[in-house]
N, C-alpha and C. Protein backbone atom coordinates (compact mmCIF):
# COMPACT_ATOMS: atom_id res chain seq x y z
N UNK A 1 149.49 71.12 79.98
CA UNK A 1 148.72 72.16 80.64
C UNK A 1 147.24 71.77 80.73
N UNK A 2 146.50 71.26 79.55
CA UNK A 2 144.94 71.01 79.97
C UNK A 2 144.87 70.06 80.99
N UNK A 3 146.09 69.06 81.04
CA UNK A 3 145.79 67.69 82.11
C UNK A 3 146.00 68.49 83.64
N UNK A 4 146.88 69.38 83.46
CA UNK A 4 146.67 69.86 84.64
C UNK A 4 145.64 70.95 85.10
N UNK A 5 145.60 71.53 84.10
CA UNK A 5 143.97 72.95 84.30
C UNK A 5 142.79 71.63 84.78
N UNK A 6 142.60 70.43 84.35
CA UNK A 6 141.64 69.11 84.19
C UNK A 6 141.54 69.03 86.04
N UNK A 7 142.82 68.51 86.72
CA UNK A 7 142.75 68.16 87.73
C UNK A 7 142.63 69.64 88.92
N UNK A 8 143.14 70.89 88.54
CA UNK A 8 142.88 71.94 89.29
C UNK A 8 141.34 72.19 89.32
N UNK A 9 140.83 72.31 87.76
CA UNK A 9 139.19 72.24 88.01
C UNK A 9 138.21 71.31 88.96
N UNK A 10 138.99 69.96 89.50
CA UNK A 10 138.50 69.28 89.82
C UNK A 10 138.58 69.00 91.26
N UNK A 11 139.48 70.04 91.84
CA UNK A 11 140.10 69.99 93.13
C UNK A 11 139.26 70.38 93.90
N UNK A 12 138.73 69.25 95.25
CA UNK A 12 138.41 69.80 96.24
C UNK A 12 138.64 69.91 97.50
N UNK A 13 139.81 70.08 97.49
CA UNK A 13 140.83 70.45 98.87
C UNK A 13 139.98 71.20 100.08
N UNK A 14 139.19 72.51 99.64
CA UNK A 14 138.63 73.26 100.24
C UNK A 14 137.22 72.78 100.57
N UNK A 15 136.49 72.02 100.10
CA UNK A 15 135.40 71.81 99.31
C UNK A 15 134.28 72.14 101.11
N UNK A 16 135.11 71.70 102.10
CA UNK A 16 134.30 71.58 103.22
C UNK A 16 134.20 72.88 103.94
N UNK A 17 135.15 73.44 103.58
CA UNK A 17 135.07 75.10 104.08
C UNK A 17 134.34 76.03 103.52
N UNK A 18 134.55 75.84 102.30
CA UNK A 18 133.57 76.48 101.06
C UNK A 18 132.20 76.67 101.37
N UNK A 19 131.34 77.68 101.49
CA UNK A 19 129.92 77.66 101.50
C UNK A 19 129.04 77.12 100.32
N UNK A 20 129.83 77.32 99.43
CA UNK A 20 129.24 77.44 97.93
C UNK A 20 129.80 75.82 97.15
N UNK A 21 130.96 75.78 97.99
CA UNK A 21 131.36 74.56 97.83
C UNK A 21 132.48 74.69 96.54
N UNK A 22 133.02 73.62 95.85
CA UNK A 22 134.36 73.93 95.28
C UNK A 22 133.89 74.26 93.81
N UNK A 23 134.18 75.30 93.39
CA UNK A 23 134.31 75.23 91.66
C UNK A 23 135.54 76.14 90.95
N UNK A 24 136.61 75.28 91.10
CA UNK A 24 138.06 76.49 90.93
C UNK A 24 137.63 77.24 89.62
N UNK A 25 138.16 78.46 89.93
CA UNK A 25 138.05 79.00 88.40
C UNK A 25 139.93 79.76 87.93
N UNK A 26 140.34 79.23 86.75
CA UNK A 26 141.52 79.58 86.22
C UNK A 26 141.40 79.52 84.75
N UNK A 27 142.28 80.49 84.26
CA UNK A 27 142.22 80.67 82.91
C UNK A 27 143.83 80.45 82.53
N UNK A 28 144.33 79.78 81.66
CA UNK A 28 146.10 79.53 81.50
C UNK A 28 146.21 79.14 80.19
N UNK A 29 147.32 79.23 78.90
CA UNK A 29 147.69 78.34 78.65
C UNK A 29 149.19 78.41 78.19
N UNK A 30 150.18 77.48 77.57
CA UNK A 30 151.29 77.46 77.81
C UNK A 30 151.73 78.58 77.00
N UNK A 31 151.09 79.65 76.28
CA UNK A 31 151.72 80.66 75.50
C UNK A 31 151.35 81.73 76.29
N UNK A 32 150.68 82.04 77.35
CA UNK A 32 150.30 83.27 77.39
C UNK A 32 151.56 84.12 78.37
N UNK A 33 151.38 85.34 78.05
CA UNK A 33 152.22 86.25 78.18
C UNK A 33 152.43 87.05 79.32
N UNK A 34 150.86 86.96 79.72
CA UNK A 34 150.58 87.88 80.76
C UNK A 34 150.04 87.37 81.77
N UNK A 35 150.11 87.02 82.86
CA UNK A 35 149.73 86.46 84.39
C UNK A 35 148.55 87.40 85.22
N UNK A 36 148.24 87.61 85.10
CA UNK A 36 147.02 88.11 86.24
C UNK A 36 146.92 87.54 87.31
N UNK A 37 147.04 87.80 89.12
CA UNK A 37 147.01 86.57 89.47
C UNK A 37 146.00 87.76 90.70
N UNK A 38 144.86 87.66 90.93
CA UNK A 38 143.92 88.20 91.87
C UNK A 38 143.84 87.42 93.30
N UNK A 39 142.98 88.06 93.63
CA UNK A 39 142.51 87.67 95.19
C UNK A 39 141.45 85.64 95.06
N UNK A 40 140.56 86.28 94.85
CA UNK A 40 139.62 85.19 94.79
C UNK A 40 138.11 85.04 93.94
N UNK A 41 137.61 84.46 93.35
CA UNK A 41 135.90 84.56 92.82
C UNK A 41 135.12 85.17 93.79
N UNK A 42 134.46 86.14 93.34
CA UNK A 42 132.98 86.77 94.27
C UNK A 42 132.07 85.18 93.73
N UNK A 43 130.99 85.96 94.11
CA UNK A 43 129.51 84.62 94.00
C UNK A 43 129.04 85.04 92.53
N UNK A 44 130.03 86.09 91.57
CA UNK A 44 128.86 86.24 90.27
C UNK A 44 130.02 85.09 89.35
N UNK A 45 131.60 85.63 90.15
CA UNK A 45 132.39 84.26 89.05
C UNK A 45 132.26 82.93 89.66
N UNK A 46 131.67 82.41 90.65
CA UNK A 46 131.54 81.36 91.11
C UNK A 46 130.34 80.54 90.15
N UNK A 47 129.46 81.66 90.10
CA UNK A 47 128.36 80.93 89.57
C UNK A 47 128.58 80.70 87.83
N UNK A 48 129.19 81.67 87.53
CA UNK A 48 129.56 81.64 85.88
C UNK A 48 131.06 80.95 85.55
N UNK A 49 131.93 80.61 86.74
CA UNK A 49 133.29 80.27 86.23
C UNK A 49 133.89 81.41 84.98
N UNK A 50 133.38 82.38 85.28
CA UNK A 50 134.61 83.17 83.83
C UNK A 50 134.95 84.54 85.07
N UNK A 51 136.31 84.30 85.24
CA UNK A 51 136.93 85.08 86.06
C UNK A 51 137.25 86.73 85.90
N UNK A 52 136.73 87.67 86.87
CA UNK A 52 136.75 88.75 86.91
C UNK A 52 135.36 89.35 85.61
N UNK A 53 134.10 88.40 86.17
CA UNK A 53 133.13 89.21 85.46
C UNK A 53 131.96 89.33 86.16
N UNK A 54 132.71 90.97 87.07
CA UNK A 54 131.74 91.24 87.78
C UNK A 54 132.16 92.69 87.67
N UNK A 55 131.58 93.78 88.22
CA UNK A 55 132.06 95.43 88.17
C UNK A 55 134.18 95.38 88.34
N UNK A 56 134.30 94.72 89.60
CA UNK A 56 136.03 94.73 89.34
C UNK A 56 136.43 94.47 88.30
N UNK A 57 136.13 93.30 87.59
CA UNK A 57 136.67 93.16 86.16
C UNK A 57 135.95 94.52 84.71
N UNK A 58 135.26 95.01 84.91
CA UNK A 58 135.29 95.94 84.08
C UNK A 58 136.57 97.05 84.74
N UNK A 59 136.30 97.27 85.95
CA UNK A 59 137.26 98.28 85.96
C UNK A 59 139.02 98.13 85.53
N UNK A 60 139.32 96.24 85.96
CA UNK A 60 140.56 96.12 85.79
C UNK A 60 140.85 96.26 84.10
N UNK A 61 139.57 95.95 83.23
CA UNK A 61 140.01 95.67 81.47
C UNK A 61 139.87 97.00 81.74
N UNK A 62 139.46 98.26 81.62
CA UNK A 62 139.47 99.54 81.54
C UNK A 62 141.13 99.80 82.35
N UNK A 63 141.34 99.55 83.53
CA UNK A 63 143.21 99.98 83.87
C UNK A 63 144.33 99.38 82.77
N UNK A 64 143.97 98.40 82.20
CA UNK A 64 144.79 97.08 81.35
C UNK A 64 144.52 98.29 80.10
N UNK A 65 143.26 98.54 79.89
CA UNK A 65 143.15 98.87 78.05
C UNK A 65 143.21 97.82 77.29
N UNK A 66 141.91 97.11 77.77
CA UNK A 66 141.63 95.74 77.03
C UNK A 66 140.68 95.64 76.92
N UNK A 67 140.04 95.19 75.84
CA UNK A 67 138.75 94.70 75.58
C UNK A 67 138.21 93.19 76.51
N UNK A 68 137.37 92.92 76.94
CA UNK A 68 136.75 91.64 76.82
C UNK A 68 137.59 90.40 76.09
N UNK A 69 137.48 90.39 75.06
CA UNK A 69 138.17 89.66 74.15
C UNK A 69 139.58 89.57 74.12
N UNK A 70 140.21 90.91 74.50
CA UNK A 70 141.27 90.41 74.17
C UNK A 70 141.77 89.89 75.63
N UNK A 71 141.29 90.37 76.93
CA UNK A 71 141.31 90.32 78.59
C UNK A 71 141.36 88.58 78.62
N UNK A 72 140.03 88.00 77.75
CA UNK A 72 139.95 86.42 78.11
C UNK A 72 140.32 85.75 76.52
N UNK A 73 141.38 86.08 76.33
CA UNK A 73 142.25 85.27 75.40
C UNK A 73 143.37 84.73 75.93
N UNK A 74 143.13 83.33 76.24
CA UNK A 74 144.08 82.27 76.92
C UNK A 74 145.25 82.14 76.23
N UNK A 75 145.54 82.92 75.04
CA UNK A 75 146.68 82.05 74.27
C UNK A 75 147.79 83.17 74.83
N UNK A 76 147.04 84.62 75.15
CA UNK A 76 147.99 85.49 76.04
C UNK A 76 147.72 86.20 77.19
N UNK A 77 146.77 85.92 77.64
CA UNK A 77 146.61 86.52 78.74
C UNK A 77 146.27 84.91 79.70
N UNK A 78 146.76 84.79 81.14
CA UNK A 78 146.29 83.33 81.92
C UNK A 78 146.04 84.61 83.26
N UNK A 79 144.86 84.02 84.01
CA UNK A 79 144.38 84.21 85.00
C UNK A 79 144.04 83.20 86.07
N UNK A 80 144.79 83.82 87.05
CA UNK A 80 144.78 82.93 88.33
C UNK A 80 144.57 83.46 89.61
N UNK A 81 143.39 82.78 90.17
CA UNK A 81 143.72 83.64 91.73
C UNK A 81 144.53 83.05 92.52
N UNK A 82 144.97 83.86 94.02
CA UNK A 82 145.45 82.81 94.97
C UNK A 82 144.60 81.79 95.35
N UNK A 83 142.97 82.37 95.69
CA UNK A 83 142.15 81.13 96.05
C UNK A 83 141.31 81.04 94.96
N UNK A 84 141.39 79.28 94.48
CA UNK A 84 140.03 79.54 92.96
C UNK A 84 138.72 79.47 93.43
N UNK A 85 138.44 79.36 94.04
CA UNK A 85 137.11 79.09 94.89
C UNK A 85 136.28 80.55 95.26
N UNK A 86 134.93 80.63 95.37
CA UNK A 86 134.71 81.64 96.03
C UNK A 86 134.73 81.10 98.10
N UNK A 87 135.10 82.57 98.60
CA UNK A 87 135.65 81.90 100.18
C UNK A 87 134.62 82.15 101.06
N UNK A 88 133.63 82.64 100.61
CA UNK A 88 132.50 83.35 101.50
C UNK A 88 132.58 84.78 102.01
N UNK A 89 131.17 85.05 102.84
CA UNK A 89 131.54 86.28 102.89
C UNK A 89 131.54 86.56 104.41
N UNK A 90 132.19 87.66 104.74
CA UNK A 90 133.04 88.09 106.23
C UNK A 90 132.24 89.70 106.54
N UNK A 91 132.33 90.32 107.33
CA UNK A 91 131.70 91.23 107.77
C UNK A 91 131.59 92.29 106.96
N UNK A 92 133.11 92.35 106.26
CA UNK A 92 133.24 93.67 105.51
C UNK A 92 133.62 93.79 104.01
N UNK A 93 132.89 91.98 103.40
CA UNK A 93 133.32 92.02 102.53
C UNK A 93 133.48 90.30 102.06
N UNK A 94 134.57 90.02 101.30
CA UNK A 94 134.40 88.52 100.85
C UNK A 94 135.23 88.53 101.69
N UNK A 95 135.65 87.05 102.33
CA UNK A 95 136.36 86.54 103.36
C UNK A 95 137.87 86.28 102.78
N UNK A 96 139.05 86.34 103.40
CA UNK A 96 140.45 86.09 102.33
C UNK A 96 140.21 84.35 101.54
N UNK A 97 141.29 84.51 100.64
CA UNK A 97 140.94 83.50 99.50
C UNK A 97 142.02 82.52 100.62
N UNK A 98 141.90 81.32 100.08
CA UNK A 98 142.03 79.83 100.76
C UNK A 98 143.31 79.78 100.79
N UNK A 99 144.38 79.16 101.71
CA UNK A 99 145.83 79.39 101.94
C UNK A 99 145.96 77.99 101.45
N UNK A 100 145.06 77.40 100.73
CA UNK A 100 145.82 76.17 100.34
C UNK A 100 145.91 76.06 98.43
N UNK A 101 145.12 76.85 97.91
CA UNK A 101 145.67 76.83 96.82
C UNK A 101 146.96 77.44 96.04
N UNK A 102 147.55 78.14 96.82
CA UNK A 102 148.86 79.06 96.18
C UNK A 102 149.93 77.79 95.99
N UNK A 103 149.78 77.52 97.29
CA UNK A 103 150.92 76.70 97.85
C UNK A 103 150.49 74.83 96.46
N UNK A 104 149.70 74.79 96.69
CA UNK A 104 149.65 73.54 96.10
C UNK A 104 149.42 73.84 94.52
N UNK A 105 149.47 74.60 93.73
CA UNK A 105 148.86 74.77 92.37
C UNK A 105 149.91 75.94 91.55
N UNK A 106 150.17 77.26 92.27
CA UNK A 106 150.60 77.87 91.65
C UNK A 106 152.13 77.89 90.67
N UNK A 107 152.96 77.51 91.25
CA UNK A 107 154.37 76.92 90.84
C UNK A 107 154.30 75.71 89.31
N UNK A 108 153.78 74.94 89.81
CA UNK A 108 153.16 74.30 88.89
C UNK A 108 152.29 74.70 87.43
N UNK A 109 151.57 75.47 87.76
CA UNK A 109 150.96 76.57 86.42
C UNK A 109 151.88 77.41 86.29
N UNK A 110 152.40 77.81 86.90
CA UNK A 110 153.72 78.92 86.00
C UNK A 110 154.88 78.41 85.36
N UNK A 111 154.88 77.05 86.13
CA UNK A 111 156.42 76.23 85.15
C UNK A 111 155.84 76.23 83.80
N UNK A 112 154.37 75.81 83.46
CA UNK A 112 154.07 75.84 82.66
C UNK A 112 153.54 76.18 81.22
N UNK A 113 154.18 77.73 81.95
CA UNK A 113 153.83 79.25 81.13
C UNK A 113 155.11 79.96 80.96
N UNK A 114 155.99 79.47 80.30
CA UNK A 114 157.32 79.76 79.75
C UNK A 114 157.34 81.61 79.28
N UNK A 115 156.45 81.54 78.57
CA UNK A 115 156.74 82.60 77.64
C UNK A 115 155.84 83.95 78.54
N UNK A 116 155.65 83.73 80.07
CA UNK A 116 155.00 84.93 80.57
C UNK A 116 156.01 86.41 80.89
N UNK A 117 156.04 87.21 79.90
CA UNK A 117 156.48 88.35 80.47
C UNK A 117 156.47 89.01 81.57
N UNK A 118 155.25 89.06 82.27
CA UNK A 118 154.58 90.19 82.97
C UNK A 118 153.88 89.45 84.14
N UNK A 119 153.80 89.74 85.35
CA UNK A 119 152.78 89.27 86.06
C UNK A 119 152.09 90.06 87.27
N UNK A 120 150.55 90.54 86.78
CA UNK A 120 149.82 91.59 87.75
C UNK A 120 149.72 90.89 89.29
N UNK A 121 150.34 91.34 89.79
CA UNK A 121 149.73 91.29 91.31
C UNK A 121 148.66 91.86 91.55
N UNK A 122 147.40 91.79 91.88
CA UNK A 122 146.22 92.51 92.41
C UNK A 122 146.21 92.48 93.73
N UNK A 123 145.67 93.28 94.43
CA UNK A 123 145.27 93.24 95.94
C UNK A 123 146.55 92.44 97.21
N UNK A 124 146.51 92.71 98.00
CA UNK A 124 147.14 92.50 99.45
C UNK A 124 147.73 91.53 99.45
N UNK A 125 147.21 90.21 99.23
CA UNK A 125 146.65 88.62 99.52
C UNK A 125 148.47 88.03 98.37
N UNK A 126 148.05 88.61 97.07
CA UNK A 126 148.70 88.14 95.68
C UNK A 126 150.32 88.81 96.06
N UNK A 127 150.35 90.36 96.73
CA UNK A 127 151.28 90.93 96.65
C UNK A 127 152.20 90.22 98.00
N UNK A 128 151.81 90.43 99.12
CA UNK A 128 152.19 89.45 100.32
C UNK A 128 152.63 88.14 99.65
N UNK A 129 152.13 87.32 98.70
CA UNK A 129 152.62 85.79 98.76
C UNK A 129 153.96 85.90 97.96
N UNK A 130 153.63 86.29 96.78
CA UNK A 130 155.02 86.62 95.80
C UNK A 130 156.12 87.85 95.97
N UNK A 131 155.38 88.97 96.93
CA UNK A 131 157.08 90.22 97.12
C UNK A 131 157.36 89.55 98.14
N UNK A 132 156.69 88.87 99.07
CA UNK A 132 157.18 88.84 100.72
C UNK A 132 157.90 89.86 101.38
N UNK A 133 157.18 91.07 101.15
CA UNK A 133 157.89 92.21 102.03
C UNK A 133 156.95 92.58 102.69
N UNK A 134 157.26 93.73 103.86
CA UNK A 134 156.73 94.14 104.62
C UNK A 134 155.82 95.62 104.76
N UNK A 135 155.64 95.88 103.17
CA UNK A 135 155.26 97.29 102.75
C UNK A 135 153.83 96.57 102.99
N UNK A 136 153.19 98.23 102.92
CA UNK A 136 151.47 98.23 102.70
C UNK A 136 151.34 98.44 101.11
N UNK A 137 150.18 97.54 100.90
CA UNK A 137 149.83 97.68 99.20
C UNK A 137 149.97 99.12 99.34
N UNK A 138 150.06 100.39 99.30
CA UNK A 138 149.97 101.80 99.02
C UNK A 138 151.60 101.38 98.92
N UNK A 139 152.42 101.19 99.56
CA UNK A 139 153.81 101.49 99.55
C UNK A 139 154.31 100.41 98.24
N UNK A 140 153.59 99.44 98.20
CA UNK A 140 154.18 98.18 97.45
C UNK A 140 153.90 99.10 95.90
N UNK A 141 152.59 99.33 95.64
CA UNK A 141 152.15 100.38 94.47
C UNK A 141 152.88 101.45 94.18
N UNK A 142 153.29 102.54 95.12
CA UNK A 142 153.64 103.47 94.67
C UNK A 142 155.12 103.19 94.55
N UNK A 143 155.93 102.11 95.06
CA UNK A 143 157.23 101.84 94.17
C UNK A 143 156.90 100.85 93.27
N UNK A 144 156.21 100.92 92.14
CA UNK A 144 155.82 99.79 91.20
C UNK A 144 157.33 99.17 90.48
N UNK A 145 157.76 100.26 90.50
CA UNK A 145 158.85 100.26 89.36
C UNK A 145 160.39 99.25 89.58
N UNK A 146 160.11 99.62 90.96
CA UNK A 146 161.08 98.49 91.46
C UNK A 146 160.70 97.01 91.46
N UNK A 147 159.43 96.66 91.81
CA UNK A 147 159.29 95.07 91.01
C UNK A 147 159.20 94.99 89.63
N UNK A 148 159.12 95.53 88.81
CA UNK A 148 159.89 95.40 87.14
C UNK A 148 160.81 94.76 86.95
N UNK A 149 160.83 93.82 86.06
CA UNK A 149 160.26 93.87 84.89
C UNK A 149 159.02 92.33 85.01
N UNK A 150 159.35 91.60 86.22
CA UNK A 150 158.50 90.45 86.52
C UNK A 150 156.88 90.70 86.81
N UNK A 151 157.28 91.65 88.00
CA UNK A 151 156.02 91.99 88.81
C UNK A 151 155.23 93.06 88.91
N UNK A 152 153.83 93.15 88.91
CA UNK A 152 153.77 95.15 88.32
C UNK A 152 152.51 94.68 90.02
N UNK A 153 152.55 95.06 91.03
CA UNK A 153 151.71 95.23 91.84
C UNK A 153 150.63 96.19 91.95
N UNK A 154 149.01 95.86 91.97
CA UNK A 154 147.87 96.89 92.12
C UNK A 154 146.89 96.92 92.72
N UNK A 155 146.74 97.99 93.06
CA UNK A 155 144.90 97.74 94.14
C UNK A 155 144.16 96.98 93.53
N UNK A 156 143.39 96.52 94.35
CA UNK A 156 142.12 95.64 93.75
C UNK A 156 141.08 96.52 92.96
N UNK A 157 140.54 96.23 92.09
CA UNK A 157 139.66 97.40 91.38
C UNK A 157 138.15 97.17 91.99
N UNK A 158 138.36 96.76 92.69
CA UNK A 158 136.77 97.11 93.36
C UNK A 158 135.79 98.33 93.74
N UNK A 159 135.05 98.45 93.28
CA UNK A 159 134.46 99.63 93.83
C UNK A 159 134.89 100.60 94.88
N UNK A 160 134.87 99.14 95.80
CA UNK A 160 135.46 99.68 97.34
C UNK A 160 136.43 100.49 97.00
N UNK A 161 137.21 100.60 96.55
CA UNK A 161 138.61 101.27 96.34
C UNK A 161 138.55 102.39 95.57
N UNK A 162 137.29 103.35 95.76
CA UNK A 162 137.19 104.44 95.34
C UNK A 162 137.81 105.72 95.59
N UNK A 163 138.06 105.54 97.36
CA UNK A 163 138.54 106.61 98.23
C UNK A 163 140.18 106.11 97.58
N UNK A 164 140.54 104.99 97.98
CA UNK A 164 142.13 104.71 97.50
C UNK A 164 142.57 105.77 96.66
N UNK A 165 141.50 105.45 95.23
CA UNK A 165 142.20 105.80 94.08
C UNK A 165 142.28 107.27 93.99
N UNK A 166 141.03 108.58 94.78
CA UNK A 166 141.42 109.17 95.28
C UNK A 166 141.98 109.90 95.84
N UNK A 167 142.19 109.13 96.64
CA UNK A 167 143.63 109.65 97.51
C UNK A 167 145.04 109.58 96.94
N UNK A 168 145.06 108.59 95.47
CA UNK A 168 146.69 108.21 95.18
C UNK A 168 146.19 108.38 93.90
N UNK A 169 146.17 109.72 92.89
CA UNK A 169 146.06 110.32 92.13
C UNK A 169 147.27 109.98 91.02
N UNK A 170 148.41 109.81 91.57
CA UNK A 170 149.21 109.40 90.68
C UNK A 170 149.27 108.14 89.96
N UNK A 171 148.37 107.27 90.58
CA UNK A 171 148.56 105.40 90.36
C UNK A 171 147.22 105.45 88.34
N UNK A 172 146.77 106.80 88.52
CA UNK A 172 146.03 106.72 87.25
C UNK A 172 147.05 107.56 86.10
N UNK A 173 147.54 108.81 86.65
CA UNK A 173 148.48 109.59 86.34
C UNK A 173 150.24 108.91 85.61
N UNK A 174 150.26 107.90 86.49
CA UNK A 174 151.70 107.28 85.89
C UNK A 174 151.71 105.78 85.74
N UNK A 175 150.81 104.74 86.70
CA UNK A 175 151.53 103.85 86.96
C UNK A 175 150.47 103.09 85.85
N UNK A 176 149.02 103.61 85.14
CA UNK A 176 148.13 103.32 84.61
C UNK A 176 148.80 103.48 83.39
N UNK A 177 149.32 104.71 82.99
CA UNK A 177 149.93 105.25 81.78
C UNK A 177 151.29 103.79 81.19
N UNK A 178 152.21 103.97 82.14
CA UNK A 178 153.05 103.20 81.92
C UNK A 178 152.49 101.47 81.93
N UNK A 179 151.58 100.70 82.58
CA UNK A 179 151.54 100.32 82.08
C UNK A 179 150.78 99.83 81.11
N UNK A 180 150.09 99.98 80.73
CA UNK A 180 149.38 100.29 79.61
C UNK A 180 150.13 100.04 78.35
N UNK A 181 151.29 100.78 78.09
CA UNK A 181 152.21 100.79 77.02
C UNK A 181 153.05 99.36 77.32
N UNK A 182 153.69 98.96 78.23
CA UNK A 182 153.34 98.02 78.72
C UNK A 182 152.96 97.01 78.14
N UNK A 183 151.93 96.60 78.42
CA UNK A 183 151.10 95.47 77.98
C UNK A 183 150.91 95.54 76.61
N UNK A 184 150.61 96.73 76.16
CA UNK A 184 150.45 96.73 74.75
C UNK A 184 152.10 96.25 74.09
N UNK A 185 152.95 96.63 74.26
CA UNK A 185 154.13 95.72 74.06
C UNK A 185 153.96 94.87 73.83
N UNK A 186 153.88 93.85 74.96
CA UNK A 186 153.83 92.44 75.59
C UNK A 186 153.22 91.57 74.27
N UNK A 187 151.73 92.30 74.31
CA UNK A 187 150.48 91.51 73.09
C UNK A 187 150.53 91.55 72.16
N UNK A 188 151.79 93.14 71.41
CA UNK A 188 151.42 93.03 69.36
C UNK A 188 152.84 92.13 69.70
């Protein structure tokens, strides 16, 4: 696993598309339990390489019921986006993450994570590559239960997604509750 985290860090497949240019960011190692697998780096994890530490990542350790510490503990929790790179930014937001890292990297880091129970889908991008169905994240979410026991699909916790959460009152009400207990499973 480090020889390969070694050469993913070092990948610059994208490097010419990139504004910011290539600096993958992934967190893995062969014990961890729990998969996280997001959209892509904004410009605050690009510049720091420690993934999801920006306002989304407080909100996602607050949905999880995780500390900091225990959120970036590699021995059980691995984090991966579809794109490691940050992708730039687009009119309404960051631009979608890079269609070439899923395909070339991801399979490969998960052979290598035997013992993962659980794996968060975040946002549109993550849920599209791994359900391949034809639901809208609202539809993919509010049947969570049916991708169980592999896959737990969720909005992106971005700010932006204030009205969402909102509007789908139950996704704090049940799907937060459950998993929660959940994960806490997974980790004692």
């Amino acid at each position: 696993m480090d020889n390969l985290l070694q050469q993913i860090r070092k990948c610059t497949l994208c490097n010419d598309i990139l504004p910011l240019g290539a600096n993958p960011v992934i967190r893995a190692s062969t014990t961890s339990k729990l998969l996280v697998i997001g959209q892509a780096p904004g410009t605050k994890v690009h510049q720091s390489g420690i993934p999801w530490n920006d306002a989304s990542g407080v909100r996602l350790r607050q949905w999880l019921g995780l500390t900091e510490e225990q959120f970036y503990d590699e021995r059980n929790i691995a984090i991966m986006p579809m794109g490691f790179c940050y992708p730039g930014r687009g009119k309404s937001g960051d631009l979608p993450p890079s269609k070439i890292c899923a395909p070339q990297w991801h399979q490969t880091v998960i052979d290598n994570m035997p013992q993962i129970e659980l794996t968060l889908l975040i946002g549109n991008y993550a849920q599209q590559y791994y359900l391949q169905d034809k639901l809208t994240l609202t539809e993919r979410v509010r049947q969570w239960q049916r991708y169980l026991p592999r896959y737990l699909p969720l909005p992106h916790p971005s700010p932006r997604n204030n009205i969402w959460l909102k509007k789908n009152p139950w996704f704090e009400t049940e799907l937060l509750k459950s998993m929660r207990r959940q994960i806490n499973a997974i980790l004692t």
